[in-house]
C-alpha atoms as a PDB file:
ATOM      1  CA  UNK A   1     -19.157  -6.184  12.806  1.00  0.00           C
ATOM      2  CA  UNK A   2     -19.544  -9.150  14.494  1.00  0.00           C
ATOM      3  CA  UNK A   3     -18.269  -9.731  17.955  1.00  0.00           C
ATOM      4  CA  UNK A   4     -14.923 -11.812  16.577  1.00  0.00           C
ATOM      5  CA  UNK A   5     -14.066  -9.250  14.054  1.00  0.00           C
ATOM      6  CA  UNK A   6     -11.654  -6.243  15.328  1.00  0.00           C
ATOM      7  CA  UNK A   7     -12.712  -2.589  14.918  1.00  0.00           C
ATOM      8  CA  UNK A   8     -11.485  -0.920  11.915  1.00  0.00           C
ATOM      9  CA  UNK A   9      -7.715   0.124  11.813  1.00  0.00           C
ATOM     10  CA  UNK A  10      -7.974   4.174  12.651  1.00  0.00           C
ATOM     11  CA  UNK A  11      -6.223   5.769   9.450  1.00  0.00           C
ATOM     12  CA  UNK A  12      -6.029   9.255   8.571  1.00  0.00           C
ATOM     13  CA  UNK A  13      -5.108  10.392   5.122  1.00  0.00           C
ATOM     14  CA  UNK A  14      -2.004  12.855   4.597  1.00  0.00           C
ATOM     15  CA  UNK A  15      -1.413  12.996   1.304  1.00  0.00           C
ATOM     16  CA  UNK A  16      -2.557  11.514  -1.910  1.00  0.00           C
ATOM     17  CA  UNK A  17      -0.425  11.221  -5.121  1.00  0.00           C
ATOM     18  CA  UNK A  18      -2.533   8.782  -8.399  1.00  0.00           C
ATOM     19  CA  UNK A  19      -0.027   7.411 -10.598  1.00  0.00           C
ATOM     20  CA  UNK A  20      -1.336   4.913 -12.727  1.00  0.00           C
ATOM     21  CA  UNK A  21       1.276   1.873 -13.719  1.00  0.00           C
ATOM     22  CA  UNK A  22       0.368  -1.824 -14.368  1.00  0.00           C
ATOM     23  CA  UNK A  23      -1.665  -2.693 -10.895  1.00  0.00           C
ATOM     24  CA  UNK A  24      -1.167   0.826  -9.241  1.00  0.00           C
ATOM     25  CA  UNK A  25      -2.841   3.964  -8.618  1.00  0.00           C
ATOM     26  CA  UNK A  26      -1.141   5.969  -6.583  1.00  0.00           C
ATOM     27  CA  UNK A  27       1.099   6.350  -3.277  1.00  0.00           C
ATOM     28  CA  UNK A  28      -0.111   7.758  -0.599  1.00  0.00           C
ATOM     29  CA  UNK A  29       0.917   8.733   3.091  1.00  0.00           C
ATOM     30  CA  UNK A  30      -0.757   7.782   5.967  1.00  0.00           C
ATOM     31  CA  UNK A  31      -0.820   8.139  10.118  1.00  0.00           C
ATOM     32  CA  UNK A  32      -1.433   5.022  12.178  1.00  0.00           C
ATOM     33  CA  UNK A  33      -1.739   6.263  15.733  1.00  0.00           C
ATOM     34  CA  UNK A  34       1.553   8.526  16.213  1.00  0.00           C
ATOM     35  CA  UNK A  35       3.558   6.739  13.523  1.00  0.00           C
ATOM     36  CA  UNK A  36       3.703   8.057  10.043  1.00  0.00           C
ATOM     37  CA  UNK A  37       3.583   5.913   7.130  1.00  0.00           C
ATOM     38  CA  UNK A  38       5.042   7.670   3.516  1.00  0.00           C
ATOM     39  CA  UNK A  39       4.541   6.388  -0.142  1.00  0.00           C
ATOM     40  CA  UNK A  40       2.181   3.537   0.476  1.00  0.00           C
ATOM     41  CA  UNK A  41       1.448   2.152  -2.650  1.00  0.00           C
ATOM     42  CA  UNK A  42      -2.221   1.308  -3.224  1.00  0.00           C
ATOM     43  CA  UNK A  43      -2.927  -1.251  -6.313  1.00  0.00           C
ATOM     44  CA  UNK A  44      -6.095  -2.942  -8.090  1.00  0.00           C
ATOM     45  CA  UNK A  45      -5.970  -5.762 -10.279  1.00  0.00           C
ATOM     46  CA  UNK A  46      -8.454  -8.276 -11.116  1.00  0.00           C
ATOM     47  CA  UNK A  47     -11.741  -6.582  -8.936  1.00  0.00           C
ATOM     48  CA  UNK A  48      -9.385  -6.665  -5.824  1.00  0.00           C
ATOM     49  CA  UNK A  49      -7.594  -3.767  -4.450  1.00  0.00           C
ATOM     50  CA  UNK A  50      -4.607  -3.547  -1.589  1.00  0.00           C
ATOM     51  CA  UNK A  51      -1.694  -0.893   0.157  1.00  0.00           C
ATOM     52  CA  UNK A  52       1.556  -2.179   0.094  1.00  0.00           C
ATOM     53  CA  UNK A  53       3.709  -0.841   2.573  1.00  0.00           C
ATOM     54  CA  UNK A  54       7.045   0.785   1.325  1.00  0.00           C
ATOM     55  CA  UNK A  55       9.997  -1.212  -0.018  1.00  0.00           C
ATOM     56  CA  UNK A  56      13.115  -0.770  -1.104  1.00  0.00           C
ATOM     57  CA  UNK A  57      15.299  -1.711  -4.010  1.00  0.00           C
ATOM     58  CA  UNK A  58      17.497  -4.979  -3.787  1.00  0.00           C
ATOM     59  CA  UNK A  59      21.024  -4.166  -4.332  1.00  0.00           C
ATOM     60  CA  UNK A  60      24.220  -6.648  -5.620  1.00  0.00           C
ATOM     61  CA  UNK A  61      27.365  -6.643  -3.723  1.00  0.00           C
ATOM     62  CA  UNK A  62      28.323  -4.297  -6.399  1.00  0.00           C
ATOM     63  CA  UNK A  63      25.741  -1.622  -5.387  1.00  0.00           C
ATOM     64  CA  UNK A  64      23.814  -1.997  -8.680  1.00  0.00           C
ATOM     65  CA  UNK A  65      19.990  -2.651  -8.539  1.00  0.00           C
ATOM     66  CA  UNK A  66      18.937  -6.188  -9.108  1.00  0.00           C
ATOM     67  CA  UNK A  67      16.401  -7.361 -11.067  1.00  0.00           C
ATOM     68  CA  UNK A  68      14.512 -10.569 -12.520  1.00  0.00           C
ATOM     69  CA  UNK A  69      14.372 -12.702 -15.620  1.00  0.00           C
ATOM     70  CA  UNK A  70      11.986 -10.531 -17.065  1.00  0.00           C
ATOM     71  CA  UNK A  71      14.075  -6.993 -16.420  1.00  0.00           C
ATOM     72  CA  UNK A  72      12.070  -5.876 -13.134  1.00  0.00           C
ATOM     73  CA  UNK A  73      13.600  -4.705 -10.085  1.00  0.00           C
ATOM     74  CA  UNK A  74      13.124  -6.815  -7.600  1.00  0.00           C
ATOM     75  CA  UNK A  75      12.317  -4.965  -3.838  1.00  0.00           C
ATOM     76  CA  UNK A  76      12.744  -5.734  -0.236  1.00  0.00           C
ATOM     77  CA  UNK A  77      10.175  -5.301   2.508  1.00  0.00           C
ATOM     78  CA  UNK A  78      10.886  -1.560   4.696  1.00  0.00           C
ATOM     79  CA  UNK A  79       7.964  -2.543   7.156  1.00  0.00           C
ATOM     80  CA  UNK A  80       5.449  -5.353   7.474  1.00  0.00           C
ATOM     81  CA  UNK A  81       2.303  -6.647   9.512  1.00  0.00           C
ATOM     82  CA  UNK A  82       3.086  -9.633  11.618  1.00  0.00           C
ATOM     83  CA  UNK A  83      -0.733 -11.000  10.897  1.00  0.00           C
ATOM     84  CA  UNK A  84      -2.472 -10.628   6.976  1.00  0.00           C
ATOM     85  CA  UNK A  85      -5.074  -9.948   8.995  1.00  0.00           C
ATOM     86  CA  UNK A  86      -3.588  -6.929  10.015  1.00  0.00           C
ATOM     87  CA  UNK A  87      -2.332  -6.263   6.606  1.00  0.00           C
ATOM     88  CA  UNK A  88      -5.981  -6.670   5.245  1.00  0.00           C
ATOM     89  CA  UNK A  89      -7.343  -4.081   7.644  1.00  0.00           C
ATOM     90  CA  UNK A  90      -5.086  -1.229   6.825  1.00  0.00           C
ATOM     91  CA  UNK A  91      -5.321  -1.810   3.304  1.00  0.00           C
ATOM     92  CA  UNK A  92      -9.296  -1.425   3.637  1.00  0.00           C
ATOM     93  CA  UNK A  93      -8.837   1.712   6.278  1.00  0.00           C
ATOM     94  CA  UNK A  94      -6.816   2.901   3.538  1.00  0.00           C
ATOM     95  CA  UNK A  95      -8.144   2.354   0.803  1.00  0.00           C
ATOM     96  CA  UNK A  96     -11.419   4.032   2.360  1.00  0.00           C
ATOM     97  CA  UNK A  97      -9.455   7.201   3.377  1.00  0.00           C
ATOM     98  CA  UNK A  98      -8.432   7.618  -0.299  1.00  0.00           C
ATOM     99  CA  UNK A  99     -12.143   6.633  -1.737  1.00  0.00           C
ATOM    100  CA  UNK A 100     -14.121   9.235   1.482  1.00  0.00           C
ATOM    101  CA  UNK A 101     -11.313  12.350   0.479  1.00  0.00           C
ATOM    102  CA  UNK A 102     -10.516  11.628  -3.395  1.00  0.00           C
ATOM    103  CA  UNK A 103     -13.933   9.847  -5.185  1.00  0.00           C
ATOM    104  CA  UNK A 104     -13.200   7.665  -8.408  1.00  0.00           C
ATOM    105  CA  UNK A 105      -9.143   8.138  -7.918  1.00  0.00           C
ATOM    106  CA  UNK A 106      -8.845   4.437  -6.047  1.00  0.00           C
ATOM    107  CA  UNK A 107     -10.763   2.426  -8.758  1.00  0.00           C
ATOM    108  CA  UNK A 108      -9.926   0.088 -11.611  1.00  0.00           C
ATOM    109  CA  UNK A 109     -10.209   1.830 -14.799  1.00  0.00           C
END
């Protein structure tokens, strides 16, 4: 760490759930400081890996679930990081908590 670079994001592992779909491995929930974070969703594609934060289904006027051209649903943001640098950080403090309690179960297969 170099003196420009924050400290790492302080993230403690609650619970850890693989489900493997397309990009994603799992959900997992997660405590930042006193604030509780459930069913972050942690993905790897293409050598990289990130944690999205939890979203929510779009809905229609009509209350139905929307989706796009190609039939999936389309989500809306719950939370989200004001900086990607932010963003990047958790995603690593995460994705280390997962890797440090659960070994091989936040890799590409």
């Amino acid at each position: 760490m170099n003196a420009e670079s924050p400290p790492p994001m302080q993230v403690s592992l609650i619970d850890w759930r693989p489900f493997r779909r397309n990009s994603l491995l799992g959900f997992a929930s997660v405590r930042v400081g006193a604030l509780v974070i459930r069913d972050v969703t942690l993905h790897s594609s293409n050598g990289k890996r990130w944690v999205g934060l939890p979203a929510k289904p779009r809905l229609a006027s009509g209350g139905e679930v929307m989706k796009d051209e190609r039939g999936k649903i389309l989500y809306t943001p719950v939370l989200e990081w004001s900086r990607r640098e932010t963003a990047d950080r958790f995603s690593c403090a995460v994705i280390d908590e997962v890797e440090r309690e659960h070994p091989g179960e936040a890799s590409e297969r």
